[in-house]
Protein backbone atom coordinates (compact mmCIF):
# COMPACT_ATOMS: atom_id res chain seq x y z
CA UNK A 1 0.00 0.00 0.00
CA UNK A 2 1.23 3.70 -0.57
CA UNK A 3 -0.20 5.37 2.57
CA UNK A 4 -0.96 4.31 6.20
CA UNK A 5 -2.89 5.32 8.86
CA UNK A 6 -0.41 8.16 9.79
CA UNK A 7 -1.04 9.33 5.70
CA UNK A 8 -4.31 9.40 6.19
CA UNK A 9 -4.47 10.80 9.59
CA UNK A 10 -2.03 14.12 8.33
CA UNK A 11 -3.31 14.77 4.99
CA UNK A 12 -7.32 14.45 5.27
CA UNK A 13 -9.42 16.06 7.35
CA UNK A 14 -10.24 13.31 9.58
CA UNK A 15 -10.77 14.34 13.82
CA UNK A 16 -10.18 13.00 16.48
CA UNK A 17 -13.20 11.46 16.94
CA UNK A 18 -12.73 9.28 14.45
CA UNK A 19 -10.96 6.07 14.57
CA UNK A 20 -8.62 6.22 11.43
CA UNK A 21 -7.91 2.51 11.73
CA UNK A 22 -11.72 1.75 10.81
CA UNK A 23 -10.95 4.10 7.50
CA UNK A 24 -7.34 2.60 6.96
CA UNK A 25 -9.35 -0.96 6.21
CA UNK A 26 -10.24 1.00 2.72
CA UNK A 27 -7.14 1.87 1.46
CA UNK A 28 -5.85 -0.73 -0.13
CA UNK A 29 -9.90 -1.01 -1.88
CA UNK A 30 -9.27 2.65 -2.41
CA UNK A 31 -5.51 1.85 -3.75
CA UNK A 32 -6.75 -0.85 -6.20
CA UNK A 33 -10.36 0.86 -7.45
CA UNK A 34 -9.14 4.01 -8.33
CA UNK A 35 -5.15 4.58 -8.38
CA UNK A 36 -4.53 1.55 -10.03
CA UNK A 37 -7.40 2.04 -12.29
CA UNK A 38 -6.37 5.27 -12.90
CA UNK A 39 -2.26 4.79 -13.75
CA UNK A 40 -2.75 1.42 -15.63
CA UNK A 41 -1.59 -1.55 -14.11
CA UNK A 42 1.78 -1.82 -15.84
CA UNK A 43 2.62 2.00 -14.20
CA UNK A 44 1.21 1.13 -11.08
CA UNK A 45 2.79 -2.01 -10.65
CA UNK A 46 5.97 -0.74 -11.95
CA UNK A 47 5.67 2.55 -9.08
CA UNK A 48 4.75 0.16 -6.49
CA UNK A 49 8.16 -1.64 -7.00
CA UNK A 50 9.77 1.77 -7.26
CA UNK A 51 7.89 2.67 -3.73
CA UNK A 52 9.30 -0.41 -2.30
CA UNK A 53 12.96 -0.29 -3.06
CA UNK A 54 13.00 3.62 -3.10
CA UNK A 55 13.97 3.90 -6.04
CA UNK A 56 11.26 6.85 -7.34
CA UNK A 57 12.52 9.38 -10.17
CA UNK A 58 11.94 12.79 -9.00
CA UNK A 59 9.17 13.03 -11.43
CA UNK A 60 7.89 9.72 -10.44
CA UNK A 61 8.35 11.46 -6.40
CA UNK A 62 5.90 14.26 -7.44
CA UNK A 63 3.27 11.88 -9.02
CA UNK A 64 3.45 9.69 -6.61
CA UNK A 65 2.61 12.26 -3.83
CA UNK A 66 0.00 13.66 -5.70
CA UNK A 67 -1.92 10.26 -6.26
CA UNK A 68 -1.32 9.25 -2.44
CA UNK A 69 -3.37 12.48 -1.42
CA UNK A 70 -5.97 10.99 -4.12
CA UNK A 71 -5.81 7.39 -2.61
CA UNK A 72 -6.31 9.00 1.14
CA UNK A 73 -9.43 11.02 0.65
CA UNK A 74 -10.75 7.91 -1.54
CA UNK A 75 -10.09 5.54 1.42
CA UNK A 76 -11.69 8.21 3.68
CA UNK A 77 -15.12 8.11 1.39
CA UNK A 78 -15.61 4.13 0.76
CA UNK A 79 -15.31 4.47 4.69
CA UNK A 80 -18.18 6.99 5.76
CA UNK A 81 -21.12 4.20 4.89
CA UNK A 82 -19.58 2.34 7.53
């Protein structure tokens, strides 16, 4: 996964009264419905390796940070039903 609870905890606008471990159970649904959906699976696959062995481009650094922002506030939405 590209983010954690800490991620998600900094960079959306979950509270405190919210248990971001109950909304960390989406990201990796979040991770795989819309990033990888939306990078292909060949670049998302081939970033995830990069993530991995840190081994990111600086190019690949700034996309990378963008989409995680993306994949947070996704994982925070398929949450709120539950």
């Amino acid at each position: 996964m590209w983010i954690n609870q800490a991620f998600l905890k900094t960079f959306t606008p979950i509270n405190q009264k919210v248990d971001v471990s109950e909304v960390a159970n989406h990201i990796e649904s979040a991770e795989l419905i819309y990033v990888r959906e939306l990078l292909g699976k060949l670049l998302y696959d081939d970033l995830t390796v990069k993530i991995n062995n840190s081994t990111l481009s600086p190019i690949e650094t700034e996309l990378v940070d963008i989409v995680k922002q993306l994949e947070a506030y996704r994982a925070a939405e398929i949450a709120i039903p539950f």
